[in-house]
N, C-alpha and C. Protein backbone atom coordinates (compact mmCIF):
# COMPACT_ATOMS: atom_id res chain seq x y z
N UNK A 1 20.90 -22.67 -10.24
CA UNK A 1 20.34 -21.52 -10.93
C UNK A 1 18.90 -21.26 -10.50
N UNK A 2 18.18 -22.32 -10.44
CA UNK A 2 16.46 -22.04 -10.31
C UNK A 2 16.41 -21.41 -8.77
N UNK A 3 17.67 -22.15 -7.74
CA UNK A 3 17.70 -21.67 -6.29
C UNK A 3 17.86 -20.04 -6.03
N UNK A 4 18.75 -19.53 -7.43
CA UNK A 4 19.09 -17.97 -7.13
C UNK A 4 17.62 -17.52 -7.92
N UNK A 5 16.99 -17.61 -8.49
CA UNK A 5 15.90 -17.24 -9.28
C UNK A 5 14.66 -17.44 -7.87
N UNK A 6 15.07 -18.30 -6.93
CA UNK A 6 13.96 -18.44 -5.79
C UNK A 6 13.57 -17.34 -5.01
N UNK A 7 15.09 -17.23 -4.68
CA UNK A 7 15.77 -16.39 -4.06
C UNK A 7 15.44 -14.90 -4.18
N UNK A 8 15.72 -14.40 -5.29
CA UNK A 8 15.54 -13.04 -5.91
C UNK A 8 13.82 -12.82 -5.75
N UNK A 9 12.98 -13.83 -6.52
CA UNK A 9 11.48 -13.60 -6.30
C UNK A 9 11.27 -13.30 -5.06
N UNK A 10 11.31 -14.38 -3.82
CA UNK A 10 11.35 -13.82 -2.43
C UNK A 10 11.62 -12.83 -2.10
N UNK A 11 12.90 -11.92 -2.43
CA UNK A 11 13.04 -10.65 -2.35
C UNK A 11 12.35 -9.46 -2.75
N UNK A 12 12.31 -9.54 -3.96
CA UNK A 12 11.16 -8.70 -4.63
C UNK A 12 10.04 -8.86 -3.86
N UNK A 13 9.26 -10.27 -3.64
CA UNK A 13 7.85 -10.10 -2.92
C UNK A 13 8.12 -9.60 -1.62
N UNK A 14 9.38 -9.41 -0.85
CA UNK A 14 9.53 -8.62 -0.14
C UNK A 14 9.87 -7.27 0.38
N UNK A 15 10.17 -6.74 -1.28
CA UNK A 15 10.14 -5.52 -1.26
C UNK A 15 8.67 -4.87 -1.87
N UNK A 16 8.16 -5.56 -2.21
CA UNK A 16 6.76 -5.41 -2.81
C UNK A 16 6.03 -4.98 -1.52
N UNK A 17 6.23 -6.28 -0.35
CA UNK A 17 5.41 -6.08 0.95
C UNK A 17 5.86 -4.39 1.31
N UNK A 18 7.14 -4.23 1.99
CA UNK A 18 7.16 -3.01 2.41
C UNK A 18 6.77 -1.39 1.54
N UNK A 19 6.60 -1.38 -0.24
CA UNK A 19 6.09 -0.49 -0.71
C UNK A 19 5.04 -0.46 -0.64
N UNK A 20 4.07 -1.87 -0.50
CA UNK A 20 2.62 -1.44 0.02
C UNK A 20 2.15 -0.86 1.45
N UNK A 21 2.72 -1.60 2.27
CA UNK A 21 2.82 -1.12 3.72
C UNK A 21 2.97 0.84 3.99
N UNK A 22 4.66 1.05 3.20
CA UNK A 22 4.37 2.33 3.09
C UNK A 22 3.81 2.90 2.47
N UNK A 23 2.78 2.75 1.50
CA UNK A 23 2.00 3.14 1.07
C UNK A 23 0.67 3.27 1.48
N UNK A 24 0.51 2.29 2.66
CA UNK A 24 -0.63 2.05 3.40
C UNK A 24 -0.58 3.13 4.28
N UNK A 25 0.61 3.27 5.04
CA UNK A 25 0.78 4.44 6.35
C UNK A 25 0.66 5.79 5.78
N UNK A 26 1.02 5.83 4.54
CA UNK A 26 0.81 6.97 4.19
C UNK A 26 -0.05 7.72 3.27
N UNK A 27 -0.65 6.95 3.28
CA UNK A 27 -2.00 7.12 2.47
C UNK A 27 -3.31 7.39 3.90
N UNK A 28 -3.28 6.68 5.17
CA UNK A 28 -3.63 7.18 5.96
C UNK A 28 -3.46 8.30 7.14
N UNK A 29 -1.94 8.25 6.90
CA UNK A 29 -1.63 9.78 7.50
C UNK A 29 -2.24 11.04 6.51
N UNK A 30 -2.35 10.71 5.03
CA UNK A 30 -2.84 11.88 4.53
C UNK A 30 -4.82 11.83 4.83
N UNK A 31 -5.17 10.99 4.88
CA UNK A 31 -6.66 10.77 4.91
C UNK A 31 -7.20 11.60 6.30
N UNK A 32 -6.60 11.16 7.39
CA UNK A 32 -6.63 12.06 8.69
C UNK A 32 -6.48 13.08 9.36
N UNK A 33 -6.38 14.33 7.88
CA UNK A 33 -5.75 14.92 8.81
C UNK A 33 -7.51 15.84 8.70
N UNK A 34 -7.48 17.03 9.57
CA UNK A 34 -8.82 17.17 9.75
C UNK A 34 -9.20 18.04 8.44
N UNK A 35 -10.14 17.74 7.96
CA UNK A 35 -10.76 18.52 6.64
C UNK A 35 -10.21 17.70 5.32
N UNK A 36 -9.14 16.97 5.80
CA UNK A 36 -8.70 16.22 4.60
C UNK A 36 -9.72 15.43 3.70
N UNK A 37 -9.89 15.44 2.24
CA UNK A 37 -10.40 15.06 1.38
C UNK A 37 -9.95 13.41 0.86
N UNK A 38 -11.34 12.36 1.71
CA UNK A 38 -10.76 10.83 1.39
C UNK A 38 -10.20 11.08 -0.10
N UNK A 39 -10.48 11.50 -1.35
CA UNK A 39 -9.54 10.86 -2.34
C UNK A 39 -7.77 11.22 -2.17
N UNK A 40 -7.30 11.39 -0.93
CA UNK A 40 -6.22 12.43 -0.53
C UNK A 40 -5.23 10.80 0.09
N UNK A 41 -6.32 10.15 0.77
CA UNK A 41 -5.56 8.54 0.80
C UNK A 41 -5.07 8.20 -0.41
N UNK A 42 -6.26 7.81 -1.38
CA UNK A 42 -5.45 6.95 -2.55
C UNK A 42 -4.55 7.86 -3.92
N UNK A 43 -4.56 9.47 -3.21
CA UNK A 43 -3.48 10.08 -4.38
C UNK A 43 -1.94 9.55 -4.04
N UNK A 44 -2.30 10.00 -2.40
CA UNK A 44 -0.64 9.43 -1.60
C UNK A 44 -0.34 8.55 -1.75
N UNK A 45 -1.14 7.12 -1.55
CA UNK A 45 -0.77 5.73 -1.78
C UNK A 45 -0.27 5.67 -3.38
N UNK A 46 -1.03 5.98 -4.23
CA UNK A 46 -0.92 5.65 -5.33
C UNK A 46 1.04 6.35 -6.12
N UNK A 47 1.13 7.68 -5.19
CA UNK A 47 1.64 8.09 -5.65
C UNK A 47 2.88 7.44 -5.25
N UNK A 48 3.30 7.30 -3.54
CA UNK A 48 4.33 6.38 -3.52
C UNK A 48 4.45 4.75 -4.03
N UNK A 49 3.31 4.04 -4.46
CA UNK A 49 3.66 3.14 -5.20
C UNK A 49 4.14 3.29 -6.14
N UNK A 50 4.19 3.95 -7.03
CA UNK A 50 5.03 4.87 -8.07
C UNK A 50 6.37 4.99 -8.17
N UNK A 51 6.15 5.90 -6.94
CA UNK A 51 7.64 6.79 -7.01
C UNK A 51 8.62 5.72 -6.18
N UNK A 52 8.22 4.97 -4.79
CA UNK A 52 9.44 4.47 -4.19
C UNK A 52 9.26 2.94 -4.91
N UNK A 53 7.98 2.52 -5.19
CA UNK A 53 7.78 1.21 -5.80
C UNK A 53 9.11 0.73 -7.22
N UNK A 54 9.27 2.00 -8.11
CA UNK A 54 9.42 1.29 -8.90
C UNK A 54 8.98 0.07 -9.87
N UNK A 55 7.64 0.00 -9.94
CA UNK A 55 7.34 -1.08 -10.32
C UNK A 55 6.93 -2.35 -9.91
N UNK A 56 7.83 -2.44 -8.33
CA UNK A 56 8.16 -4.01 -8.08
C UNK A 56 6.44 -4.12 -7.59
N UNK A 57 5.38 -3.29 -7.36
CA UNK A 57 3.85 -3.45 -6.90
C UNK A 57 3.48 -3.49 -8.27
N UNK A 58 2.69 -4.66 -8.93
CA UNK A 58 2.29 -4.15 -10.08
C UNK A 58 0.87 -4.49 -9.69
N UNK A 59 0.01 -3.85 -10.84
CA UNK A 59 -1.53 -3.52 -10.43
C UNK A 59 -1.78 -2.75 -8.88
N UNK A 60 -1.34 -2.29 -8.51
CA UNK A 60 -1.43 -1.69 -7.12
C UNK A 60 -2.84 -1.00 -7.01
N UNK A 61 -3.71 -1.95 -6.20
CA UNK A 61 -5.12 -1.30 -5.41
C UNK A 61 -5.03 0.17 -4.09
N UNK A 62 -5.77 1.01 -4.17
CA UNK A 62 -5.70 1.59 -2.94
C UNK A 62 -7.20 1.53 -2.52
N UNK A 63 -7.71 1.08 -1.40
CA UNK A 63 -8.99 1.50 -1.18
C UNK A 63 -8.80 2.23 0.49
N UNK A 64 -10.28 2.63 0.79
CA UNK A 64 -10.01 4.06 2.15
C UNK A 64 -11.50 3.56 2.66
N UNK A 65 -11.60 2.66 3.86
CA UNK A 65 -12.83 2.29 4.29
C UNK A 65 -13.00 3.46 5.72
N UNK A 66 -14.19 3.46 6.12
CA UNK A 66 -14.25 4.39 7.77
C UNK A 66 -15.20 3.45 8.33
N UNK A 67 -14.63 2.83 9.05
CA UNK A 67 -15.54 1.79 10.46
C UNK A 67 -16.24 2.56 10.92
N UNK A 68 -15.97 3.83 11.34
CA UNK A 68 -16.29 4.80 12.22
C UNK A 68 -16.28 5.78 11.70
N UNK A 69 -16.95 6.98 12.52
CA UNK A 69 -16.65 8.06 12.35
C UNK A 69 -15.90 9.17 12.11
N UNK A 70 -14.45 8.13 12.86
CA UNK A 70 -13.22 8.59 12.87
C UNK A 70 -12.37 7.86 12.66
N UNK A 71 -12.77 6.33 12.74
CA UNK A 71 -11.66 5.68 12.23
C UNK A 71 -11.55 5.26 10.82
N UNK A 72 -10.16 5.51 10.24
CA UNK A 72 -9.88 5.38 8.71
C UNK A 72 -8.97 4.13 8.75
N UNK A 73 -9.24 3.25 7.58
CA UNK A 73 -8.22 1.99 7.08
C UNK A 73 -7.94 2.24 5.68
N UNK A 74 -6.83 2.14 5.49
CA UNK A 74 -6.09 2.07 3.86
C UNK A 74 -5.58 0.77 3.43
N UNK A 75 -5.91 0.20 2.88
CA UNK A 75 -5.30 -0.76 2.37
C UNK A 75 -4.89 -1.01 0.80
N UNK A 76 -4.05 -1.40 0.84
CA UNK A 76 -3.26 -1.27 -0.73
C UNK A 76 -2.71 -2.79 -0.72
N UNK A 77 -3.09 -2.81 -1.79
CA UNK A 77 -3.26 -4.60 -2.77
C UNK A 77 -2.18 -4.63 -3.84
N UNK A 78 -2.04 -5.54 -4.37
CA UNK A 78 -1.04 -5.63 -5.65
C UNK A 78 -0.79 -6.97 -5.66
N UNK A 79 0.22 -7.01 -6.75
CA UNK A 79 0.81 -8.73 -7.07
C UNK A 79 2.70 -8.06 -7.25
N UNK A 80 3.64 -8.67 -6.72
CA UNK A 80 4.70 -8.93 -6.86
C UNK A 80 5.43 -9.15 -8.32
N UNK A 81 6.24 -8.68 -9.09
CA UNK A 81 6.67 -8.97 -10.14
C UNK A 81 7.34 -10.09 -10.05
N UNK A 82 6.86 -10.93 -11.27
CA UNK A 82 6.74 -12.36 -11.15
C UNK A 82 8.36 -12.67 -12.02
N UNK A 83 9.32 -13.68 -11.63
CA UNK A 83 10.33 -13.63 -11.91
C UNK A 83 10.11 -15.42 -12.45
N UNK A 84 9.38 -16.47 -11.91
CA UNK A 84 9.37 -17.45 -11.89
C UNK A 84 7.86 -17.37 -12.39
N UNK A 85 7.88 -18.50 -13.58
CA UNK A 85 6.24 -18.30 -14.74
C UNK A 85 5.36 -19.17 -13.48
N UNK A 86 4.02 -18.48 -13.53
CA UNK A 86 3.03 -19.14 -12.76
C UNK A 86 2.92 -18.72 -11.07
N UNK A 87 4.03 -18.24 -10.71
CA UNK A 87 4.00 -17.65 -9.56
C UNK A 87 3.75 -16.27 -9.46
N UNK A 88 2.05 -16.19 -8.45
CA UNK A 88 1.96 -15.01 -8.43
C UNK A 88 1.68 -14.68 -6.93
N UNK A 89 2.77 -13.65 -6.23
CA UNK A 89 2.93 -13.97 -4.87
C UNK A 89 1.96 -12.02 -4.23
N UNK A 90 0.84 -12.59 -3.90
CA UNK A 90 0.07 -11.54 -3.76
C UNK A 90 0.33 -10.39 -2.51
N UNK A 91 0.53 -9.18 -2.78
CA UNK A 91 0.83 -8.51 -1.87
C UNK A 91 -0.58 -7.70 -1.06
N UNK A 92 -0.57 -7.56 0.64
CA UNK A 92 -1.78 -6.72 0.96
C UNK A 92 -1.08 -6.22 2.39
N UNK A 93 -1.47 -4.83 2.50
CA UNK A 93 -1.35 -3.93 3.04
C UNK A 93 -1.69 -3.34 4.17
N UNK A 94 -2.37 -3.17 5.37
CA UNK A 94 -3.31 -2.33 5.86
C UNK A 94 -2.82 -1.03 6.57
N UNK A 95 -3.21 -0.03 6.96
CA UNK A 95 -2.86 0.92 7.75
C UNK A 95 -3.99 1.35 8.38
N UNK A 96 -4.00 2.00 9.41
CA UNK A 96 -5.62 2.79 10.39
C UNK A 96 -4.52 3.72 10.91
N UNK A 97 -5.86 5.06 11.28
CA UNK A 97 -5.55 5.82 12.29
C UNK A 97 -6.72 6.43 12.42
N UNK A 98 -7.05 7.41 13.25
CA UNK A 98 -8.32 8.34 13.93
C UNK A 98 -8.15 9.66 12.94
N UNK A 99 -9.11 9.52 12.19
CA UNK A 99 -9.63 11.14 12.01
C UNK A 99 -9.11 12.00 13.15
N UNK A 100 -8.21 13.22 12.72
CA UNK A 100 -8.26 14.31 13.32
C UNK A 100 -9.41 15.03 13.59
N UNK A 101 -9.60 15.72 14.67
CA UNK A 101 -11.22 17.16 14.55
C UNK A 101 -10.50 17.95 15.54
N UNK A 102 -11.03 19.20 15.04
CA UNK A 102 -10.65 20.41 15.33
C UNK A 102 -11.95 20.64 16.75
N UNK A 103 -11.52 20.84 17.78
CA UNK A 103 -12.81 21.21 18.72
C UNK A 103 -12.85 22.28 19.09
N UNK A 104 -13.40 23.44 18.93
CA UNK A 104 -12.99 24.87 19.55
C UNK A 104 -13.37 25.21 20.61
């Protein structure tokens, strides 16, 4: 019994990984595009942790750093819904891409 209870947590923290991930890519595809408004990362992120998450991201972070001028990183944080007491299997995220600009 405790082996299928292992089991299932692993899963979840692995579906946890890929709702942050997509949440990461797409929170920076919205950040890039040109004129786009940074709080435009963490509406998208936030919003598909939500909607495709279901839950399984709980506390879900979005933050939107710029190294550069043009380069944007998203990263989205969370913890895994905990199925087994005391285990808390931390989820993190990253995504980048280049600022779009318009050159005329």
């Amino acid at each position: 019994m405790i082996m299928m209870v292992v089991v299932v947590q692993l899963a979840v923290w692995g579906w946890a990984e890929q709702v942050a991930s997509a949440a990461a890519r797409r929170g920076v595809d919205a950040a890039r595009l040109a004129g786009a408004d940074p709080q435009a990362a963490q509406n998208t992120a936030g919003l598909i942790t939500s909607q495709i998450g279901g839950g399984v991201l709980t506390d879900p972070q979005v933050t939107l750093t710029q190294t550069s001028p043009t380069l944007l990183t998203v990263t989205v944080t969370g913890t895994a819904i905990r199925y087994l007491p005391g285990l808390g299997l931390h989820v993190t995220a990253r995504a980048s891409g280049v600022r779009e600009v318009i050159r005329p």
